[in-house]
N, C-alpha and C. Protein backbone atom coordinates (compact mmCIF):
# COMPACT_ATOMS: atom_id res chain seq x y z
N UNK A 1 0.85 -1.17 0.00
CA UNK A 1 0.00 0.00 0.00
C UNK A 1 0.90 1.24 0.00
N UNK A 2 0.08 2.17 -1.23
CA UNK A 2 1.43 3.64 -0.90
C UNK A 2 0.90 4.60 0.03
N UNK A 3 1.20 5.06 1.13
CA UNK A 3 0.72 6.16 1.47
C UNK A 3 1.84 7.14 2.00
N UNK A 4 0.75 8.04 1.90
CA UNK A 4 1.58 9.42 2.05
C UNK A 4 1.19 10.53 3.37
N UNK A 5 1.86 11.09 4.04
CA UNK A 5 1.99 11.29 5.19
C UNK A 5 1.92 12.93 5.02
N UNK A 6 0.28 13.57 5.56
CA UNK A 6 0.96 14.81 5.77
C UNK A 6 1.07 15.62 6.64
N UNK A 7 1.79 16.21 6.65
CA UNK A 7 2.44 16.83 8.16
C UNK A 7 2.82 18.06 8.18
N UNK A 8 2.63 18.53 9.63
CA UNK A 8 2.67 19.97 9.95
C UNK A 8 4.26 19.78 10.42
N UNK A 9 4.85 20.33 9.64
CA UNK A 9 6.68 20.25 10.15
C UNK A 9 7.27 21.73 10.36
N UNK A 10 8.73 21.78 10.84
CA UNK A 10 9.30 22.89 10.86
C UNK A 10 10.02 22.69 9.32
N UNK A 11 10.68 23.80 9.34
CA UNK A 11 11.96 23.62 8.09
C UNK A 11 13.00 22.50 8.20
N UNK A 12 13.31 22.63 9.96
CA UNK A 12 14.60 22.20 9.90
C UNK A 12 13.97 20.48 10.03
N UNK A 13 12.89 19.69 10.17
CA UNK A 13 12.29 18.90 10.42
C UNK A 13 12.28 18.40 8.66
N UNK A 14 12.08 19.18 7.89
CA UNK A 14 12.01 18.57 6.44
C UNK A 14 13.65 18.42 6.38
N UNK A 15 14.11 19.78 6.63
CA UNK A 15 15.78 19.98 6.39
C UNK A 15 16.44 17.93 6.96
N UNK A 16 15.94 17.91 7.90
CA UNK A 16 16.35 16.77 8.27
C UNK A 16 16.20 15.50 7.81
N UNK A 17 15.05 15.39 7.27
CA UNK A 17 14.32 14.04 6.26
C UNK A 17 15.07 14.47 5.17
N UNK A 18 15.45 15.49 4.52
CA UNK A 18 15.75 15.20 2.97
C UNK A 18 17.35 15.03 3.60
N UNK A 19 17.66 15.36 4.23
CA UNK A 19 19.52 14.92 4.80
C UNK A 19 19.09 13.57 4.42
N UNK A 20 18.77 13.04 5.75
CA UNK A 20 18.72 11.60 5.84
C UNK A 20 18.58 10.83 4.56
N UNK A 21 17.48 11.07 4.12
CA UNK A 21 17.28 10.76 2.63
C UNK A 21 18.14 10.48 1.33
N UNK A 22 19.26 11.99 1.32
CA UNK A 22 20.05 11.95 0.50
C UNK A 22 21.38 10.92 1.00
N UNK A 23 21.29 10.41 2.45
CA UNK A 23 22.41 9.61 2.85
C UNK A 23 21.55 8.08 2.80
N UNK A 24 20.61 7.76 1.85
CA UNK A 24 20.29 6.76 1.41
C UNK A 24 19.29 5.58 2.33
N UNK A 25 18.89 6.59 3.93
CA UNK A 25 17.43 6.10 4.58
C UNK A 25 16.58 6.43 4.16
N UNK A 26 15.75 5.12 3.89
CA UNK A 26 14.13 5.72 3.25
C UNK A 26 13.54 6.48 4.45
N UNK A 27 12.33 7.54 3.70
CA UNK A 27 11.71 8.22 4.67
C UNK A 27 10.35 8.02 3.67
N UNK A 28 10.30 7.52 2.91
CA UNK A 28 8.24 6.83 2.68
C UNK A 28 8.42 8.55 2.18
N UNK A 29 6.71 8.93 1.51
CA UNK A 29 5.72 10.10 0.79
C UNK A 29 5.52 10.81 2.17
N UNK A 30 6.13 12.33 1.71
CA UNK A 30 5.59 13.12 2.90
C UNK A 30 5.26 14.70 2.26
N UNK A 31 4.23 15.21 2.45
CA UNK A 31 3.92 16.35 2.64
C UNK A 31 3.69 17.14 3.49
N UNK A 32 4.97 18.82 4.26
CA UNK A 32 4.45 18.83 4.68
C UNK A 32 4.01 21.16 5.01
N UNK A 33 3.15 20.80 6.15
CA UNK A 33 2.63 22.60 6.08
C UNK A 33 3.06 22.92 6.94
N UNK A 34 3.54 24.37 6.88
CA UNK A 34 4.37 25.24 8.07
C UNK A 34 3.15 25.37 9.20
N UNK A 35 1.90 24.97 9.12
CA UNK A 35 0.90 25.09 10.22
C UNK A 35 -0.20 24.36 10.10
N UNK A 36 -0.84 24.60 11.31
CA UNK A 36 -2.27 23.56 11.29
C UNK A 36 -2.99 24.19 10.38
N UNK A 37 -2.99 25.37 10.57
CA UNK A 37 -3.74 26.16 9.87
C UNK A 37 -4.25 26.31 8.39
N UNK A 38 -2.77 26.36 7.86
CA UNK A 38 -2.15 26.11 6.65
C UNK A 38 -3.01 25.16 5.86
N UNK A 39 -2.66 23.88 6.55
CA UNK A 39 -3.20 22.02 5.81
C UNK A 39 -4.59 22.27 6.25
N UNK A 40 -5.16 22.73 6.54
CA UNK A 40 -7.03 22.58 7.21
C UNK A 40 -7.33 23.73 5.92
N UNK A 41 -6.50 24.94 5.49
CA UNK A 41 -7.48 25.84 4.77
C UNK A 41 -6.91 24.98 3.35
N UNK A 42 -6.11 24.22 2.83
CA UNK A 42 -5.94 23.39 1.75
C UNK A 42 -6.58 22.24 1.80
N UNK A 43 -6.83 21.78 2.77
CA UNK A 43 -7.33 20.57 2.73
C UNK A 43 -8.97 20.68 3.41
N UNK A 44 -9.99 21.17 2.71
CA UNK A 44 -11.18 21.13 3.57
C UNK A 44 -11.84 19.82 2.78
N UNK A 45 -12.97 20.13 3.76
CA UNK A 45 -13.86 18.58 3.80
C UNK A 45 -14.18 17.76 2.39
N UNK A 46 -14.62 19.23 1.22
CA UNK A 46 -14.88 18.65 0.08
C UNK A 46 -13.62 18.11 -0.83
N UNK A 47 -12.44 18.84 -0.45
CA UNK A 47 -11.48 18.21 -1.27
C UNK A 47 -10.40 16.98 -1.07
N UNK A 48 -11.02 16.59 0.64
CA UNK A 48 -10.91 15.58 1.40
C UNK A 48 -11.59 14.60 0.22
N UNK A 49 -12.63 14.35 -0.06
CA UNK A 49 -14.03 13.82 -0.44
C UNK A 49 -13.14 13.38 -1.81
N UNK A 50 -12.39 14.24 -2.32
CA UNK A 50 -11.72 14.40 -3.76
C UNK A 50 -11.05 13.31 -4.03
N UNK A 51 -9.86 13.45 -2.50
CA UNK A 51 -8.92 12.69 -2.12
C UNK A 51 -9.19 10.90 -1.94
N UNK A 52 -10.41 10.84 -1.26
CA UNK A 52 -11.04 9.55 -1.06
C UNK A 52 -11.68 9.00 -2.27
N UNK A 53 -11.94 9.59 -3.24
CA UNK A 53 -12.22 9.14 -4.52
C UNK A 53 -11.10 8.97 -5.42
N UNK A 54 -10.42 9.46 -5.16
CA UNK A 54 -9.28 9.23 -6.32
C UNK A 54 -7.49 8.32 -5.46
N UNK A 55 -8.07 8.16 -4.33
CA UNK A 55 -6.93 7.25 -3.43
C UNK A 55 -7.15 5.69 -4.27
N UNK A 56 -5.72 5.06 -4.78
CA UNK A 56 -6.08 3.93 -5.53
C UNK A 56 -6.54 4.08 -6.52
N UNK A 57 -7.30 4.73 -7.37
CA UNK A 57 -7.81 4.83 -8.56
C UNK A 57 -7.22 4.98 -10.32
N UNK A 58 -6.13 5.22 -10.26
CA UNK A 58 -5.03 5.94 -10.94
C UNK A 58 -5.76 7.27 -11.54
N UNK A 59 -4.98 7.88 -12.79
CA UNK A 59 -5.83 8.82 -13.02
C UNK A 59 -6.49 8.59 -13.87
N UNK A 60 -7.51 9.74 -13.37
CA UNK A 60 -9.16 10.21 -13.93
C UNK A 60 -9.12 12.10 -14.50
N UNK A 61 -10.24 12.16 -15.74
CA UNK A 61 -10.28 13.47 -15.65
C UNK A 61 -10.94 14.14 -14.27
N UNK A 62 -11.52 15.40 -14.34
CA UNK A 62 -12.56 16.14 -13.96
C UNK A 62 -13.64 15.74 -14.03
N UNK A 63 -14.04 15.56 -15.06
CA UNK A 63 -15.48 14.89 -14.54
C UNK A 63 -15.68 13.44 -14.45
N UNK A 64 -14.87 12.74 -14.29
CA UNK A 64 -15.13 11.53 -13.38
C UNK A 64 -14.66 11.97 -12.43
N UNK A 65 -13.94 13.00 -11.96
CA UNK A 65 -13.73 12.93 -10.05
C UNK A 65 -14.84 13.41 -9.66
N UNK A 66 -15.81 14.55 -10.44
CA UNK A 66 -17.02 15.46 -10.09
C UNK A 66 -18.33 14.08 -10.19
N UNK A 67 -18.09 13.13 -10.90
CA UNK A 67 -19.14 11.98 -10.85
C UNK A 67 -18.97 11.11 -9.60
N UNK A 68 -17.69 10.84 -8.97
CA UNK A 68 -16.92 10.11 -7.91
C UNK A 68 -17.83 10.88 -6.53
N UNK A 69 -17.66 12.18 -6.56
CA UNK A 69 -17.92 12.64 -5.98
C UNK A 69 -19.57 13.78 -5.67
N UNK A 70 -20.01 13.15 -6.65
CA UNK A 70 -21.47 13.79 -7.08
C UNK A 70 -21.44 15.53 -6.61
N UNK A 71 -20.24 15.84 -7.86
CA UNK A 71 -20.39 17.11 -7.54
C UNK A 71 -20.54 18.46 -8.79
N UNK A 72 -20.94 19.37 -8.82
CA UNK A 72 -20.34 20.21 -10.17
C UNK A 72 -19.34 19.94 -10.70
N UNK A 73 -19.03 19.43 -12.11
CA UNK A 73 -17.75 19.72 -12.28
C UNK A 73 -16.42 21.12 -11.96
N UNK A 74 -17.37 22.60 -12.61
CA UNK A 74 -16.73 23.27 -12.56
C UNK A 74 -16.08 23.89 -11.23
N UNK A 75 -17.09 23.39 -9.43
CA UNK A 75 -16.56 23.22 -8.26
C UNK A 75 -15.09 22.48 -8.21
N UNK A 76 -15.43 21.26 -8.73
CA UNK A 76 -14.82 20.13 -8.52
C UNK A 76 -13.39 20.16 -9.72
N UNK A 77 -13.20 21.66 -10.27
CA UNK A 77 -12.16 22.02 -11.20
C UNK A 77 -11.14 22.79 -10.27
N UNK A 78 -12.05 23.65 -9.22
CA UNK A 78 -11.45 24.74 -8.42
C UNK A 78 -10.64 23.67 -7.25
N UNK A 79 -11.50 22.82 -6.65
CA UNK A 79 -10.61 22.10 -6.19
C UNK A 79 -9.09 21.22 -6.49
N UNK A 80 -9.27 21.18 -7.38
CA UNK A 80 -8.12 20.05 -7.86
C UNK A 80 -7.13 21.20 -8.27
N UNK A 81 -7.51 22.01 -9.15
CA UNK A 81 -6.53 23.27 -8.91
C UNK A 81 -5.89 23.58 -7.55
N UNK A 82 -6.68 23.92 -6.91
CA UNK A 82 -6.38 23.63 -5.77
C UNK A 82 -4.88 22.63 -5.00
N UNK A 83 -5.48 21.45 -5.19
CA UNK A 83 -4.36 20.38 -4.79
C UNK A 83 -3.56 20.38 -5.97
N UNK A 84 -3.01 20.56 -6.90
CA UNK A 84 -2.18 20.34 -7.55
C UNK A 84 -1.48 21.44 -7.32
N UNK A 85 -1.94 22.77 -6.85
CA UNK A 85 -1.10 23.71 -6.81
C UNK A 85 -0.55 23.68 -4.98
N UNK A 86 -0.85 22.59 -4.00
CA UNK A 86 0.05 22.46 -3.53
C UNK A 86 0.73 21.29 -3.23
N UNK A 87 0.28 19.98 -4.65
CA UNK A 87 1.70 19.32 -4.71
C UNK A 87 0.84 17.78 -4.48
N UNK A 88 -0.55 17.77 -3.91
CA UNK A 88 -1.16 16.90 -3.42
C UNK A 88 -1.62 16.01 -4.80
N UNK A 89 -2.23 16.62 -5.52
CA UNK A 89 -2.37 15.70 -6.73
C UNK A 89 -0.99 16.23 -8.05
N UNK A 90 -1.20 15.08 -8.92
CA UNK A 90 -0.10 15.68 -10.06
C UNK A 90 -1.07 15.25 -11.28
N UNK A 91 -0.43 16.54 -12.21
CA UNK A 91 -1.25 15.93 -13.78
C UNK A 91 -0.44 14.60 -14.80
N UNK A 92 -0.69 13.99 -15.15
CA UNK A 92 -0.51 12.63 -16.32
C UNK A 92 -0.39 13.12 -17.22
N UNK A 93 0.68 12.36 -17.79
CA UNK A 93 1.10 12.65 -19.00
C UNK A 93 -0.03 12.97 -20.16
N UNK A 94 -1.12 12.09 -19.93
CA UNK A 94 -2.15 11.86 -20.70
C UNK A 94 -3.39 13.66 -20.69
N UNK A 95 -3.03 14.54 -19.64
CA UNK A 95 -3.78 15.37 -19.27
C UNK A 95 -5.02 15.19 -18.46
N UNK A 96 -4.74 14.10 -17.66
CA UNK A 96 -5.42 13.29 -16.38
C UNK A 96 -5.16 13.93 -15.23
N UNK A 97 -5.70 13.56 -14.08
CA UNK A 97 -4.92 14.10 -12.63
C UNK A 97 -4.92 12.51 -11.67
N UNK A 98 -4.14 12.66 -11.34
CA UNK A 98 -4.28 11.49 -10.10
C UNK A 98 -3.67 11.82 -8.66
N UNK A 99 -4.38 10.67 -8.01
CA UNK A 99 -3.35 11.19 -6.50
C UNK A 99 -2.71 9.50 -6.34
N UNK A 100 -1.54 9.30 -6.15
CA UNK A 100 -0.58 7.98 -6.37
C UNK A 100 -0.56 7.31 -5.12
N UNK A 101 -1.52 7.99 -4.46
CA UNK A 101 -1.56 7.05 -2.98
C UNK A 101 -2.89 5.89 -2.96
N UNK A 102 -2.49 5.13 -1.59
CA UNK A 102 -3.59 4.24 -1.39
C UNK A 102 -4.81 4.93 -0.42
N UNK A 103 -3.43 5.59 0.50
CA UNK A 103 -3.63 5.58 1.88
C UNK A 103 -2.98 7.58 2.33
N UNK A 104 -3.83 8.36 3.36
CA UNK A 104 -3.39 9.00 3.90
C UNK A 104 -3.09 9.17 5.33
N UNK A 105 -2.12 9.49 5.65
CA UNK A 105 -2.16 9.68 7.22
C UNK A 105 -1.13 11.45 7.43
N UNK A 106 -2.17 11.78 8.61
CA UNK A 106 -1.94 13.31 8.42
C UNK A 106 -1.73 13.16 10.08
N UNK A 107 -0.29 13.94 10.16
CA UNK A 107 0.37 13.76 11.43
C UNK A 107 0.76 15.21 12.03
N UNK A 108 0.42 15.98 13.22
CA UNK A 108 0.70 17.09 13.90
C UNK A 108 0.44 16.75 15.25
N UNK A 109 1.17 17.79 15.87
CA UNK A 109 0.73 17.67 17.32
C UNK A 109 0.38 18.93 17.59
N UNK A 110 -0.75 19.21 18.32
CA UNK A 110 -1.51 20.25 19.16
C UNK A 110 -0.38 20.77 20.54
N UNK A 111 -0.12 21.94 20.78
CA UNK A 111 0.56 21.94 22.18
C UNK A 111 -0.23 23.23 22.43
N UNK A 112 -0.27 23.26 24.13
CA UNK A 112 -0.80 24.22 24.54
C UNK A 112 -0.29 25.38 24.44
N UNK A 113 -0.74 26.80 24.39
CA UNK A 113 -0.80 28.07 23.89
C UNK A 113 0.22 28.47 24.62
């Protein structure tokens, strides 16, 4: 199963995975946002919905994700714009979009104020 991990990190927290990385430890699919804030206003409920339709699927246009998801297409255009412009989905060679995962897991920690 592929999944991809996204996460509220610092710099030096990525700075550190792509070290490691380039010294040849795997570190698995990670995305991640300088805040909670950040990943909640990119990632809301409907484009969650996007995500769960097109996890496993390979790629699909627009309007099979807007049929996946019984939605407007031209909504369901703004979204994916959306994720591709921050990295979450990618376009196919074919002029498709897909998301290459199976699986998401979205990792932060809350600390008090």
């Amino acid at each position: 199963m592929r999944t991809v991990t996204l996460e509220v990190g610092s710099r030096e927290a990525v700075t550190r995975r792509t070290l490691a990385a380039f010294s040849g430890r795997k570190q698995g699919a990670y995305l991640s946002f300088a805040t909670p804030e950040l990943l909640w206003s990119v990632l809301t409920a409907r484009r969650w919905d996007i995500l769960r339709a097109m996890a496993g699927a390979g790629s699909m246009s627009i309007r099979d994700a807007a049929r996946r998801v019984r939605r407007d297409v031209k909504t369901v255009r703004g979204d994916v714009r959306a994720l591709l412009d921050a990295g979450i989905l990618r376009r196919t060679a074919n002029g498709k979009f897909e998301f290459p995962y199976d699986a998401v897991r979205v990792s932060f920690t809350l600390k008090a104020a």
